[in-house]
PDB file of N, CA and C in Angstrom:
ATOM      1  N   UNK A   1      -9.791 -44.520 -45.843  1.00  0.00           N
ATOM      2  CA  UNK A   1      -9.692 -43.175 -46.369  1.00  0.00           C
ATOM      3  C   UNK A   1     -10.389 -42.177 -45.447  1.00  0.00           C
ATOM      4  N   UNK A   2     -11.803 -42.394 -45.161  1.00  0.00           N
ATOM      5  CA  UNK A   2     -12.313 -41.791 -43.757  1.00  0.00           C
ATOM      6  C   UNK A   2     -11.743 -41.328 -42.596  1.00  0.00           C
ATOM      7  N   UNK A   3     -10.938 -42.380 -42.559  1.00  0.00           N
ATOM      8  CA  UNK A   3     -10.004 -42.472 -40.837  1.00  0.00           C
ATOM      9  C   UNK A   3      -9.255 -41.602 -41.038  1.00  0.00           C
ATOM     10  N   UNK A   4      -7.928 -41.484 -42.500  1.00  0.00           N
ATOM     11  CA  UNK A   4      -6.907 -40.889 -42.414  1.00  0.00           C
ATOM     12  C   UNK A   4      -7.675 -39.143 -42.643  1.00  0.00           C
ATOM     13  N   UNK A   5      -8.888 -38.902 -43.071  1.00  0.00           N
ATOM     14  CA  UNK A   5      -9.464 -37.737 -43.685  1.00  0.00           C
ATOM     15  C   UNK A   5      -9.617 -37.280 -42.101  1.00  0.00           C
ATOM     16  N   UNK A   6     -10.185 -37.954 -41.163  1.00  0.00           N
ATOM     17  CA  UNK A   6     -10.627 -37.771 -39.969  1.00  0.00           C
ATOM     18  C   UNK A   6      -9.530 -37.122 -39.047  1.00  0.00           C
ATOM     19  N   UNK A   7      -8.282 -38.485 -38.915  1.00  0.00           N
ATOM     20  CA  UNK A   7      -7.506 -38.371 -38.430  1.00  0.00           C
ATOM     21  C   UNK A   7      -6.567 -36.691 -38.996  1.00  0.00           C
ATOM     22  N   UNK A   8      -6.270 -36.311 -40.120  1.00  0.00           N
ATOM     23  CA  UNK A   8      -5.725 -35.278 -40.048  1.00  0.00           C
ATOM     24  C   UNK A   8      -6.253 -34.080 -39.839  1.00  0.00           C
ATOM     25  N   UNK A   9      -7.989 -33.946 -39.940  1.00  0.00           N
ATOM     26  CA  UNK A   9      -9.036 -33.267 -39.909  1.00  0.00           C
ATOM     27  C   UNK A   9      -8.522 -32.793 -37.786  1.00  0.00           C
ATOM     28  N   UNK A  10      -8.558 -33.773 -36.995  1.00  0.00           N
ATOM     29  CA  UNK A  10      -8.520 -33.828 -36.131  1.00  0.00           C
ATOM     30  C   UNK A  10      -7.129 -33.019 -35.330  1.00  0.00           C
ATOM     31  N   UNK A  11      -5.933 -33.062 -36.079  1.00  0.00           N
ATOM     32  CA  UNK A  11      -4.450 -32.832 -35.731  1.00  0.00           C
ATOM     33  C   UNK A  11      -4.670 -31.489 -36.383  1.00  0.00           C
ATOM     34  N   UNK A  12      -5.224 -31.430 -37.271  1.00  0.00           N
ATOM     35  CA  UNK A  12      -5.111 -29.764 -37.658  1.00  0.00           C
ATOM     36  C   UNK A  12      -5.809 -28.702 -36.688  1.00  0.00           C
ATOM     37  N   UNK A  13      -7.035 -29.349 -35.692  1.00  0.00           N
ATOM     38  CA  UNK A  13      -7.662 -28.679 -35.384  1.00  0.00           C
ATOM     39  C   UNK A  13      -7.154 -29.073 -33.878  1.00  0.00           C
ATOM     40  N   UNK A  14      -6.636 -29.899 -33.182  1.00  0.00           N
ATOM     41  CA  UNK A  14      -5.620 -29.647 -31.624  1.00  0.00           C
ATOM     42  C   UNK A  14      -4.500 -28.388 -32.075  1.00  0.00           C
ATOM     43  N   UNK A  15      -4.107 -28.428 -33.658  1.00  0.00           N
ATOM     44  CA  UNK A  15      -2.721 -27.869 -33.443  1.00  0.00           C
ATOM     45  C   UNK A  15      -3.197 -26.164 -33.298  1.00  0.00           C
ATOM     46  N   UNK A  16      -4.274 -25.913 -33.820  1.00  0.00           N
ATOM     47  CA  UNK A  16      -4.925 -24.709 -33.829  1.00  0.00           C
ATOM     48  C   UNK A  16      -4.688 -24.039 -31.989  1.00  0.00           C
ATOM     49  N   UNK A  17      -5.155 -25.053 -31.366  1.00  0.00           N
ATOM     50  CA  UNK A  17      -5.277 -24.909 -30.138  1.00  0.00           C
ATOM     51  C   UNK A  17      -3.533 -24.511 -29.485  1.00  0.00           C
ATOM     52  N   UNK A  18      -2.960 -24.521 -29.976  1.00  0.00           N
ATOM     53  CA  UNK A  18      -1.440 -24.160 -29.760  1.00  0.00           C
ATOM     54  C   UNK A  18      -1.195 -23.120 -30.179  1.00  0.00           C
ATOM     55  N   UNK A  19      -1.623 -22.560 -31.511  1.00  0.00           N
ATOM     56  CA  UNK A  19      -1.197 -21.684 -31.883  1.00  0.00           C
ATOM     57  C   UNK A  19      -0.824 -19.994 -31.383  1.00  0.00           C
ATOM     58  N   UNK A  20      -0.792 -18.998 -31.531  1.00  0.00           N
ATOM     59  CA  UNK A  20      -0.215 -17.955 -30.484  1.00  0.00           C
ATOM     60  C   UNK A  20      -1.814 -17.467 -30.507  1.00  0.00           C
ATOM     61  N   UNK A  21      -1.543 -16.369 -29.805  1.00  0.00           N
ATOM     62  CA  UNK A  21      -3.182 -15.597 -29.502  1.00  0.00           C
ATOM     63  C   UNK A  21      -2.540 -14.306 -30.433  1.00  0.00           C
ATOM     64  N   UNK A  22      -3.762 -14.059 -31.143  1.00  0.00           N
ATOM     65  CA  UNK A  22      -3.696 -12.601 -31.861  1.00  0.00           C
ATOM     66  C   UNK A  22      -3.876 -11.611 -30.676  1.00  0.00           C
ATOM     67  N   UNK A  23      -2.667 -10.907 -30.723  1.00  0.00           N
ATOM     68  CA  UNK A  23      -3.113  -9.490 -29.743  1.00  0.00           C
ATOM     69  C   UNK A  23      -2.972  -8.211 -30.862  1.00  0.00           C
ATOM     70  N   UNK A  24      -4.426  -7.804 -30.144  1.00  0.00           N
ATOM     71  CA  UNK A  24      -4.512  -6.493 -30.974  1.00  0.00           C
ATOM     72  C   UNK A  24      -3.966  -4.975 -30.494  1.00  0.00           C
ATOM     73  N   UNK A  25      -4.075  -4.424 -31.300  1.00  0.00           N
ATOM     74  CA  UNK A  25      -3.494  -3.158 -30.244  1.00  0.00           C
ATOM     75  C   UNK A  25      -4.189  -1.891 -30.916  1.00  0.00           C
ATOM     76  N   UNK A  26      -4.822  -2.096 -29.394  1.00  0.00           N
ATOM     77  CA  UNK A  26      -6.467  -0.455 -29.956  1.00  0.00           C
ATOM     78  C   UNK A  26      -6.338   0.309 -28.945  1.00  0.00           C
ATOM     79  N   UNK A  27      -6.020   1.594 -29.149  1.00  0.00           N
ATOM     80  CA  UNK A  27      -5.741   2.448 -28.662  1.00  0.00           C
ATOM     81  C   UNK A  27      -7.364   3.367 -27.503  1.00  0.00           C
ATOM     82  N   UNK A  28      -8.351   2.541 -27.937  1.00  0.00           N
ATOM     83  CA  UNK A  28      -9.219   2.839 -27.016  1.00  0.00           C
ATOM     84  C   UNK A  28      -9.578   1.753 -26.048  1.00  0.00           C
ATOM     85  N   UNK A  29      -9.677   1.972 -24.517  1.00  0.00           N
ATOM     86  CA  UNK A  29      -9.812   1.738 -23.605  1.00  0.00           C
ATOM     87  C   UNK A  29     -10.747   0.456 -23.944  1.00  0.00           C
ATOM     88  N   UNK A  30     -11.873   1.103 -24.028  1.00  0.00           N
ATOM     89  CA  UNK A  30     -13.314  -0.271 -23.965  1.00  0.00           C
ATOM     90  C   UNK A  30     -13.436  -0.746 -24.752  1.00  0.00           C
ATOM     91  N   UNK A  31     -12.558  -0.762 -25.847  1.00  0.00           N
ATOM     92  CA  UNK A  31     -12.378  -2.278 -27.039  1.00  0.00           C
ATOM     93  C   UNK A  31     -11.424  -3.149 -26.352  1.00  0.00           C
ATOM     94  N   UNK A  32     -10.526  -2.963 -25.979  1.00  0.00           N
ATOM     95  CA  UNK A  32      -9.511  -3.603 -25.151  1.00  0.00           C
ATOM     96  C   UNK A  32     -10.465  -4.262 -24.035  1.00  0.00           C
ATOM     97  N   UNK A  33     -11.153  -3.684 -23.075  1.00  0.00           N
ATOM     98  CA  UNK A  33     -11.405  -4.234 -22.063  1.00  0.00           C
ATOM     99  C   UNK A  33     -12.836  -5.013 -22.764  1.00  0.00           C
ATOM    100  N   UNK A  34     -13.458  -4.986 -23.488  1.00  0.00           N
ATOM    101  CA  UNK A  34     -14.353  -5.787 -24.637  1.00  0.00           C
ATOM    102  C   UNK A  34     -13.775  -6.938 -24.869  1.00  0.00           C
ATOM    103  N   UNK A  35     -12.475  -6.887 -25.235  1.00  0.00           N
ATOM    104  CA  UNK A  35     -11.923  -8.314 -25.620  1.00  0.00           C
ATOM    105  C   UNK A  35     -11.492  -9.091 -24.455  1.00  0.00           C
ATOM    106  N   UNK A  36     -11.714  -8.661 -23.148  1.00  0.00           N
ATOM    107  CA  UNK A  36     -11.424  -9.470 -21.848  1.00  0.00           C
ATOM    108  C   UNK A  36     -12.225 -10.593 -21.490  1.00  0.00           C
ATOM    109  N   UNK A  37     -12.028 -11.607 -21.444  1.00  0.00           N
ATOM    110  CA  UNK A  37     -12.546 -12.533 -20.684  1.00  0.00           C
ATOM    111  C   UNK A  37     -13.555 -12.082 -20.169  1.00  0.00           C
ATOM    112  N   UNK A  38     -14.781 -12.524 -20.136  1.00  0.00           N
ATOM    113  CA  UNK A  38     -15.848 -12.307 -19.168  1.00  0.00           C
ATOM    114  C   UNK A  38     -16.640 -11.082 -19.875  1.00  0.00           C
ATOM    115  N   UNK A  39     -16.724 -10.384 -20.900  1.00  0.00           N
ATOM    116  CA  UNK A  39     -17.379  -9.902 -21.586  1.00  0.00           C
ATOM    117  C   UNK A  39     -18.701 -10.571 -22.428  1.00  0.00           C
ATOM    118  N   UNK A  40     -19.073 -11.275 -22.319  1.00  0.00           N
ATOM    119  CA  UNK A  40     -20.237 -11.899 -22.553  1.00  0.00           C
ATOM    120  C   UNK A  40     -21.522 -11.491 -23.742  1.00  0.00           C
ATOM    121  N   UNK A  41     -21.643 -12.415 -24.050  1.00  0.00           N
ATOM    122  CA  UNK A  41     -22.644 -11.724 -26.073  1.00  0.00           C
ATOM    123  C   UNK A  41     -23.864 -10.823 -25.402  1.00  0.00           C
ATOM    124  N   UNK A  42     -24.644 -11.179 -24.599  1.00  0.00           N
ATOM    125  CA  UNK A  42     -26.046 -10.709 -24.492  1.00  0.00           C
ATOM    126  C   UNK A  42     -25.955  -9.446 -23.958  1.00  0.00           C
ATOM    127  N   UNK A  43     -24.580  -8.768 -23.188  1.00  0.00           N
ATOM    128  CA  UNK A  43     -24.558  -7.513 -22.420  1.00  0.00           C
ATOM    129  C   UNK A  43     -23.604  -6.913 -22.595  1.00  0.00           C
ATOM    130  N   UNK A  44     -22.312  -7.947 -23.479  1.00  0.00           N
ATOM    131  CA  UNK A  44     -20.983  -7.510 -23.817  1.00  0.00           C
ATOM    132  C   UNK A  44     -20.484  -6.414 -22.805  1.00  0.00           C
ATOM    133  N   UNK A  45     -19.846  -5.141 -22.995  1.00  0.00           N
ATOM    134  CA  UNK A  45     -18.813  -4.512 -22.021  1.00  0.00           C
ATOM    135  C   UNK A  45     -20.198  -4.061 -21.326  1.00  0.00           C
ATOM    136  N   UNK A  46     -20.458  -4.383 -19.601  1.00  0.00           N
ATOM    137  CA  UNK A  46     -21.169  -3.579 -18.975  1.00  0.00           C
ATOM    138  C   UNK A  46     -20.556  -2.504 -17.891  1.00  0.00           C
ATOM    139  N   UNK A  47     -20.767  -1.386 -18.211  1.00  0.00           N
ATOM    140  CA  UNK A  47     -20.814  -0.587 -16.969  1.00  0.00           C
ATOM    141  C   UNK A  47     -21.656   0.430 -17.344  1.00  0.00           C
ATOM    142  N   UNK A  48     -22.642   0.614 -16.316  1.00  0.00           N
ATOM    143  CA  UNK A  48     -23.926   0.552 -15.885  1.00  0.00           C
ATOM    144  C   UNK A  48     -23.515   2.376 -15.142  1.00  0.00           C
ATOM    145  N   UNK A  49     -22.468   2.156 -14.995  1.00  0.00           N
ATOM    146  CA  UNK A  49     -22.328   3.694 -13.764  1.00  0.00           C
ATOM    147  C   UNK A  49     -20.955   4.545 -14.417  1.00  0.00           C
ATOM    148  N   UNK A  50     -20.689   3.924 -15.347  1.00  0.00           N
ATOM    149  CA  UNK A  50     -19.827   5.251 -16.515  1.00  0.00           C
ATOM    150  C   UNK A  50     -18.307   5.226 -16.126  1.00  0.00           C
ATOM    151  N   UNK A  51     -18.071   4.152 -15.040  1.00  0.00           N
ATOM    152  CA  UNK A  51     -16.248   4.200 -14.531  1.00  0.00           C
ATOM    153  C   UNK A  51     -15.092   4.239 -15.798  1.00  0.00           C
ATOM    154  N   UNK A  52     -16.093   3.726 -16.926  1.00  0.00           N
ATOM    155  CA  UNK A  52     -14.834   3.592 -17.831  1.00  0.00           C
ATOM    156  C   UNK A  52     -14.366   4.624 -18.879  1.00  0.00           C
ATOM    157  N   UNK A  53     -15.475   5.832 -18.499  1.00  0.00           N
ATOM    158  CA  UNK A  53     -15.303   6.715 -19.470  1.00  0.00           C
ATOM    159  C   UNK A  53     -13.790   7.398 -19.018  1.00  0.00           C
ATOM    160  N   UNK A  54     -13.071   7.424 -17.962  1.00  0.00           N
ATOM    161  CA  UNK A  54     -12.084   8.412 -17.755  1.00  0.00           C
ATOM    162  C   UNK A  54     -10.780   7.452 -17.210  1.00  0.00           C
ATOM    163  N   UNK A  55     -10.880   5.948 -18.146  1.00  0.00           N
ATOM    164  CA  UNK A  55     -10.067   5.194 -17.173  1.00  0.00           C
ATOM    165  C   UNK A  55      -9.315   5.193 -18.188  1.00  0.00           C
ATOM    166  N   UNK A  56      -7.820   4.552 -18.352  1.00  0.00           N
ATOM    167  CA  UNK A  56      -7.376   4.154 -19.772  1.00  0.00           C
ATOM    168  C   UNK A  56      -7.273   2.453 -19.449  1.00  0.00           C
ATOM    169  N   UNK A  57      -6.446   1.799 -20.762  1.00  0.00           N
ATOM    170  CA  UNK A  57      -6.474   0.121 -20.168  1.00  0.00           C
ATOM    171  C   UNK A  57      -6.381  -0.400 -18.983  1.00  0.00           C
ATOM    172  N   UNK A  58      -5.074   0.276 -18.118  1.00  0.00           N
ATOM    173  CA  UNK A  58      -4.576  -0.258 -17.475  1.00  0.00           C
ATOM    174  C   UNK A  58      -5.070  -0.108 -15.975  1.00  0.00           C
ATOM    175  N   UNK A  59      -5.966   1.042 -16.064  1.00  0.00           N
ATOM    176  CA  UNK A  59      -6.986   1.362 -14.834  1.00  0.00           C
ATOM    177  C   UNK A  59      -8.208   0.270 -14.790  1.00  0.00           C
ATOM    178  N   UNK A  60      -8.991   0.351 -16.346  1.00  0.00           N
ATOM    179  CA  UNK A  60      -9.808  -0.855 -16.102  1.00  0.00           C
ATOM    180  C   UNK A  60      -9.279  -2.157 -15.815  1.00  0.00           C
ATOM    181  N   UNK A  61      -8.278  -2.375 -16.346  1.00  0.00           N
ATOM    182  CA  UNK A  61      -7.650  -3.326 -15.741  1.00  0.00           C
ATOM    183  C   UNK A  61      -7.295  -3.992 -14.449  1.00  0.00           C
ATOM    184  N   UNK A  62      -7.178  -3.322 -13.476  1.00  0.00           N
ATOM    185  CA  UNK A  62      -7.279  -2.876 -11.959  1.00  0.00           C
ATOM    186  C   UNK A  62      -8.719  -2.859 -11.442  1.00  0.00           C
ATOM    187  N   UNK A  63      -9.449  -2.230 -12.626  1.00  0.00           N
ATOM    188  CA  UNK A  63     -10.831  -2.362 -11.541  1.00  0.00           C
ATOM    189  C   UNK A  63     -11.288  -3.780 -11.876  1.00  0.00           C
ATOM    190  N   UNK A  64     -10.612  -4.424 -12.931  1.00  0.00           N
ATOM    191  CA  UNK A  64     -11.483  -5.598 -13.402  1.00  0.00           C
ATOM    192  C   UNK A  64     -10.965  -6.842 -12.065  1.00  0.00           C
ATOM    193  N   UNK A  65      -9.316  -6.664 -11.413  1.00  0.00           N
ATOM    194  CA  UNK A  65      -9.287  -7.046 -10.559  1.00  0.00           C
ATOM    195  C   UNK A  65      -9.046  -7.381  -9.329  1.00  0.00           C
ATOM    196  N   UNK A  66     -10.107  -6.217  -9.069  1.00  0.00           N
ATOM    197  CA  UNK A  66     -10.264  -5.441  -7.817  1.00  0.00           C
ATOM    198  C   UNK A  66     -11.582  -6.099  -7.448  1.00  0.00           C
ATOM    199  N   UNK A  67     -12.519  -6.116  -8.510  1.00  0.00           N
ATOM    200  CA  UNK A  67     -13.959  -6.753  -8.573  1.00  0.00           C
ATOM    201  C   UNK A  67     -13.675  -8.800  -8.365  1.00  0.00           C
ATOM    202  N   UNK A  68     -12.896  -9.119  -9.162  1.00  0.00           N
ATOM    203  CA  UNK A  68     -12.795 -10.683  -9.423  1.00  0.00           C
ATOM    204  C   UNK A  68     -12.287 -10.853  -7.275  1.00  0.00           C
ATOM    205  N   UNK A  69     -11.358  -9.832  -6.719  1.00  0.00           N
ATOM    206  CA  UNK A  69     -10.641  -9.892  -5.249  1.00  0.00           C
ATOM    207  C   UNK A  69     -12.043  -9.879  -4.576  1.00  0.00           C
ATOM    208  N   UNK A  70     -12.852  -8.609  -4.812  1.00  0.00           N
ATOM    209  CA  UNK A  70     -13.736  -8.515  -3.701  1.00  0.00           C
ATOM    210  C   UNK A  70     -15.027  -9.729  -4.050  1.00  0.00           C
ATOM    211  N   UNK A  71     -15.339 -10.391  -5.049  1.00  0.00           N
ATOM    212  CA  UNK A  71     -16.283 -11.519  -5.066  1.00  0.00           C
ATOM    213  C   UNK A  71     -15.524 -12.294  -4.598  1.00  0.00           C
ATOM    214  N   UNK A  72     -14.303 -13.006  -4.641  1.00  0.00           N
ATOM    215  CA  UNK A  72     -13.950 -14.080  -4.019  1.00  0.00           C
ATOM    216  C   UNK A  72     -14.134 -14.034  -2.795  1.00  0.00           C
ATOM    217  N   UNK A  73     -13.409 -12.886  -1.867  1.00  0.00           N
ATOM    218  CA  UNK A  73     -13.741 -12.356  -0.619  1.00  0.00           C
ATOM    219  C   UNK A  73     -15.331 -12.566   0.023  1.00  0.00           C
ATOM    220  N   UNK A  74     -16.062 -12.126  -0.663  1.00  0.00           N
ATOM    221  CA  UNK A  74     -17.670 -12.243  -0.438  1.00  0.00           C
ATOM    222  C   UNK A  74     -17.853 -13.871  -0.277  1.00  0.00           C
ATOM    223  N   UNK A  75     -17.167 -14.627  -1.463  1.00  0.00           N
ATOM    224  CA  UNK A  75     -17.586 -16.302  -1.801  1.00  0.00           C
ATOM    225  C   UNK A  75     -17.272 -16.857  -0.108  1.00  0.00           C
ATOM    226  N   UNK A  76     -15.634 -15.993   0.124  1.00  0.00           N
ATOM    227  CA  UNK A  76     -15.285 -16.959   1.218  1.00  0.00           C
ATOM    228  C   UNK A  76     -16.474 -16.817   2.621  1.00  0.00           C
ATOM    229  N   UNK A  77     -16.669 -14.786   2.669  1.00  0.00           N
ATOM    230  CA  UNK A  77     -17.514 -15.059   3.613  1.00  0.00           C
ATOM    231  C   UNK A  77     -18.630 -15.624   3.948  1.00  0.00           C
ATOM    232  N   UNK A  78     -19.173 -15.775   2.481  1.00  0.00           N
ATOM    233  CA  UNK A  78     -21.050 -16.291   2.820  1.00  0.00           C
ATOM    234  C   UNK A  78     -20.664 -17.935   3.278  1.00  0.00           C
ATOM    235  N   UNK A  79     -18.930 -18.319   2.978  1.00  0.00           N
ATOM    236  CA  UNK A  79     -18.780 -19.850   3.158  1.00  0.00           C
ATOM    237  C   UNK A  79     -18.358 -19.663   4.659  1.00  0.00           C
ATOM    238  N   UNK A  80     -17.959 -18.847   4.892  1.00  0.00           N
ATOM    239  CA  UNK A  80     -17.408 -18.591   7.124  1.00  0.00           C
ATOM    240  C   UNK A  80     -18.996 -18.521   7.262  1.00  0.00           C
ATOM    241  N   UNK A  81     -19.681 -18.162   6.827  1.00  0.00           N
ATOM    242  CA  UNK A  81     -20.913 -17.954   7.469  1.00  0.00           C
ATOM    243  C   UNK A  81     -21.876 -18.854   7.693  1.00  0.00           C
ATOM    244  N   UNK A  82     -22.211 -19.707   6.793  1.00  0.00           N
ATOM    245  CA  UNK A  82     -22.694 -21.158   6.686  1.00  0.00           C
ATOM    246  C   UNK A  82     -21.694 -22.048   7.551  1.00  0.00           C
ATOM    247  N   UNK A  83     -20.574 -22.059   7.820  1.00  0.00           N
ATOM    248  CA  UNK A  83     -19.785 -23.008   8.457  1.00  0.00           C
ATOM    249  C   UNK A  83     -20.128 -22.190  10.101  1.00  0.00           C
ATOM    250  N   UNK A  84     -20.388 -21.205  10.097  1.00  0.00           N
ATOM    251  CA  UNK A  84     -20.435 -20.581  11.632  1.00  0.00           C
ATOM    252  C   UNK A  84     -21.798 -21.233  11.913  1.00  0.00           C
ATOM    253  N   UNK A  85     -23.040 -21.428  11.233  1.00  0.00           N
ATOM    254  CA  UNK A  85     -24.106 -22.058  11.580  1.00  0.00           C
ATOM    255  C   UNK A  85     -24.217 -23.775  11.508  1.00  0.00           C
ATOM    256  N   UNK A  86     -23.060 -24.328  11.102  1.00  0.00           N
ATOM    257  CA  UNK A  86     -23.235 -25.511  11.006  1.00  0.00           C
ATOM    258  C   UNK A  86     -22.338 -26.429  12.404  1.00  0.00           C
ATOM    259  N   UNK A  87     -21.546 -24.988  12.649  1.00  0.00           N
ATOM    260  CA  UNK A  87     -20.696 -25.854  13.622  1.00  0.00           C
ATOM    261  C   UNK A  87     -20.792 -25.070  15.228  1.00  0.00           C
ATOM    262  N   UNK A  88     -22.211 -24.783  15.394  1.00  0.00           N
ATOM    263  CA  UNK A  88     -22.536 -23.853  16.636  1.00  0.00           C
ATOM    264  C   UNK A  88     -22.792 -24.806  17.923  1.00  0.00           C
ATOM    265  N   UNK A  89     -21.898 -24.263  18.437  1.00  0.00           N
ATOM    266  CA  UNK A  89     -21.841 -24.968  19.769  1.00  0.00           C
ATOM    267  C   UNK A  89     -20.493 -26.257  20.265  1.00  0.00           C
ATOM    268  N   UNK A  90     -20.163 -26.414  19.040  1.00  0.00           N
ATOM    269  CA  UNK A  90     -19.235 -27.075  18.796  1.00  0.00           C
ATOM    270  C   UNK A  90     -17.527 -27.004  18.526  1.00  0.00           C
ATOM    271  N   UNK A  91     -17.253 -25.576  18.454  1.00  0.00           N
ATOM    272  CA  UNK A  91     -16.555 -24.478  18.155  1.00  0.00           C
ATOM    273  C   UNK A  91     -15.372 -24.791  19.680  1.00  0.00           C
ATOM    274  N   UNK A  92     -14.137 -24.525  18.953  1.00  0.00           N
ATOM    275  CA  UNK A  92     -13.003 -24.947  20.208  1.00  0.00           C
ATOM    276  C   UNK A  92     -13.118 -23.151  20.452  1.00  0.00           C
ATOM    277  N   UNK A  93     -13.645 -22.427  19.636  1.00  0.00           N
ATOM    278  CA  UNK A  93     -13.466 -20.809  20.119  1.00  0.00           C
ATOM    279  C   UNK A  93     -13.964 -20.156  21.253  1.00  0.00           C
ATOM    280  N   UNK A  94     -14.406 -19.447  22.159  1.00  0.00           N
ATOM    281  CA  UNK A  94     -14.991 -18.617  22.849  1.00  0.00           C
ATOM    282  C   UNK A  94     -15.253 -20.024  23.655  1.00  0.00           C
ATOM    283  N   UNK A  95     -14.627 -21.111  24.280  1.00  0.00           N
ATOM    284  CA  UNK A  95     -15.392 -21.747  25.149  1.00  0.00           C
ATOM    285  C   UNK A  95     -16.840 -22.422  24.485  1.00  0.00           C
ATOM    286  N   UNK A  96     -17.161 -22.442  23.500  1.00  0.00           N
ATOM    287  CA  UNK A  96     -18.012 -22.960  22.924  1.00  0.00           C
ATOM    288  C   UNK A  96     -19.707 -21.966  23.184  1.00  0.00           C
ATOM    289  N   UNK A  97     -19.147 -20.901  23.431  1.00  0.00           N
ATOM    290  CA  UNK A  97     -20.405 -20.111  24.322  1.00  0.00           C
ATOM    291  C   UNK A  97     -21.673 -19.250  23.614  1.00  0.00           C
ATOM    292  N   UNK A  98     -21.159 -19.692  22.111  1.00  0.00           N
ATOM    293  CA  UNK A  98     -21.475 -19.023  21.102  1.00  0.00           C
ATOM    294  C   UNK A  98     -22.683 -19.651  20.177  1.00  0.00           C
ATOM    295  N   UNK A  99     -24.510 -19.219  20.604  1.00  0.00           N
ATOM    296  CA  UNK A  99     -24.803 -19.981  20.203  1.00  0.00           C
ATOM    297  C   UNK A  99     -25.951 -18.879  19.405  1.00  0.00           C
ATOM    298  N   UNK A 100     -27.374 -20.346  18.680  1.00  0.00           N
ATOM    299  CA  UNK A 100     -28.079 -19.213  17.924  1.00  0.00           C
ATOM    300  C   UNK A 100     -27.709 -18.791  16.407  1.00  0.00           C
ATOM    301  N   UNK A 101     -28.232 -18.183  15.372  1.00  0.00           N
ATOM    302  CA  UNK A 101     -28.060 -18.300  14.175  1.00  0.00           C
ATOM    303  C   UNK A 101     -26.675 -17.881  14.269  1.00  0.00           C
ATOM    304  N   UNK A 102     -26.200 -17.565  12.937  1.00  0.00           N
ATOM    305  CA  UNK A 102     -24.721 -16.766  12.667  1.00  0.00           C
ATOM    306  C   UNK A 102     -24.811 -15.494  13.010  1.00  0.00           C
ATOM    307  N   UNK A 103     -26.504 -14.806  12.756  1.00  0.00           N
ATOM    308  CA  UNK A 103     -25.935 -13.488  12.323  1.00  0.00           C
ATOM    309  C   UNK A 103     -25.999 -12.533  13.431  1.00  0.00           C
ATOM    310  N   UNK A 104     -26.422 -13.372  14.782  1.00  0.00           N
ATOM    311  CA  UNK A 104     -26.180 -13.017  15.753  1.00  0.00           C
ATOM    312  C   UNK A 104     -24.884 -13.096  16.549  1.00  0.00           C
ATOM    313  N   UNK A 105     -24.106 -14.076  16.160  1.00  0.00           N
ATOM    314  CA  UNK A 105     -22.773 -14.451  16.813  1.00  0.00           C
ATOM    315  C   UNK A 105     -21.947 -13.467  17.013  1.00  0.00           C
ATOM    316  N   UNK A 106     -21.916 -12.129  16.293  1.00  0.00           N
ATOM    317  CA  UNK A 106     -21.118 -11.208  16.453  1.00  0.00           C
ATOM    318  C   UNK A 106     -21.473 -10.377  17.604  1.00  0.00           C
ATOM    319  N   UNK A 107     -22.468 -10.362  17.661  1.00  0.00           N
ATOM    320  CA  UNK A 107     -23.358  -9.650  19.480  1.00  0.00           C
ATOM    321  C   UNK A 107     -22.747 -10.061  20.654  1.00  0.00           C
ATOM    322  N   UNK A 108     -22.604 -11.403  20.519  1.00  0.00           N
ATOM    323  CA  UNK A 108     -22.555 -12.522  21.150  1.00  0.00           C
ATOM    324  C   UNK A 108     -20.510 -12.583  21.916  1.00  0.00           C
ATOM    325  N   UNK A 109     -20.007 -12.157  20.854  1.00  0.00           N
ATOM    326  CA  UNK A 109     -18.081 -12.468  21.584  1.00  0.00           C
ATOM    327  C   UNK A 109     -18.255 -11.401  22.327  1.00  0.00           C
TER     328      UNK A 109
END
């Protein structure tokens, strides 16, 4: 009796996981962008410098990923940058002529 209580306890709550997503429709900007992904309990919607007072959805929307483009961008460089210090001297580039931390290497071509 457990098992079968368990077992349907269990199928009701995967099927949940299927079910559609409630979309709401709020006519102000920063409830919408509130309900975005990545809004978080302890700081919920932050902007710190007021961009969202004159944006409507579909602008914050754009800045939201414009921000997600330029961190990845950053991720890749701090990763070119660590790989420029790990593989110095060793490099099929510039003749191999390129030596010394990274953050000099640009002096350096």
């Amino acid at each position: 009796m457990k098992f079968t209580a368990t077992l349907i306890a269990a199928l009701a709550g995967s099927a949940a996981a299927f079910a559609p997503i409630q979309q709401s429709t709020s006519g102000s900007a920063l409830k919408a962008t509130a309900e975005l992904p990545g809004a978080i309990a302890p700081v919920g919607f932050f902007d710190p410098l007021g961009f969202a007072d004159k944006a409507d959805a579909n602008t914050l929307k754009r800045y939201r990923e414009a921000e997600l483009t330029h961190g990845r961008v950053s991720m890749l460089a701090v990763l070119g940058f660590l790989v420029g210090e790990k593989v110095e001297g060793s490099s099929f580039l510039f003749d191999s002529q390129i030596s010394g931390p990274a953050i000099t290497h640009l002096s350096q071509v």
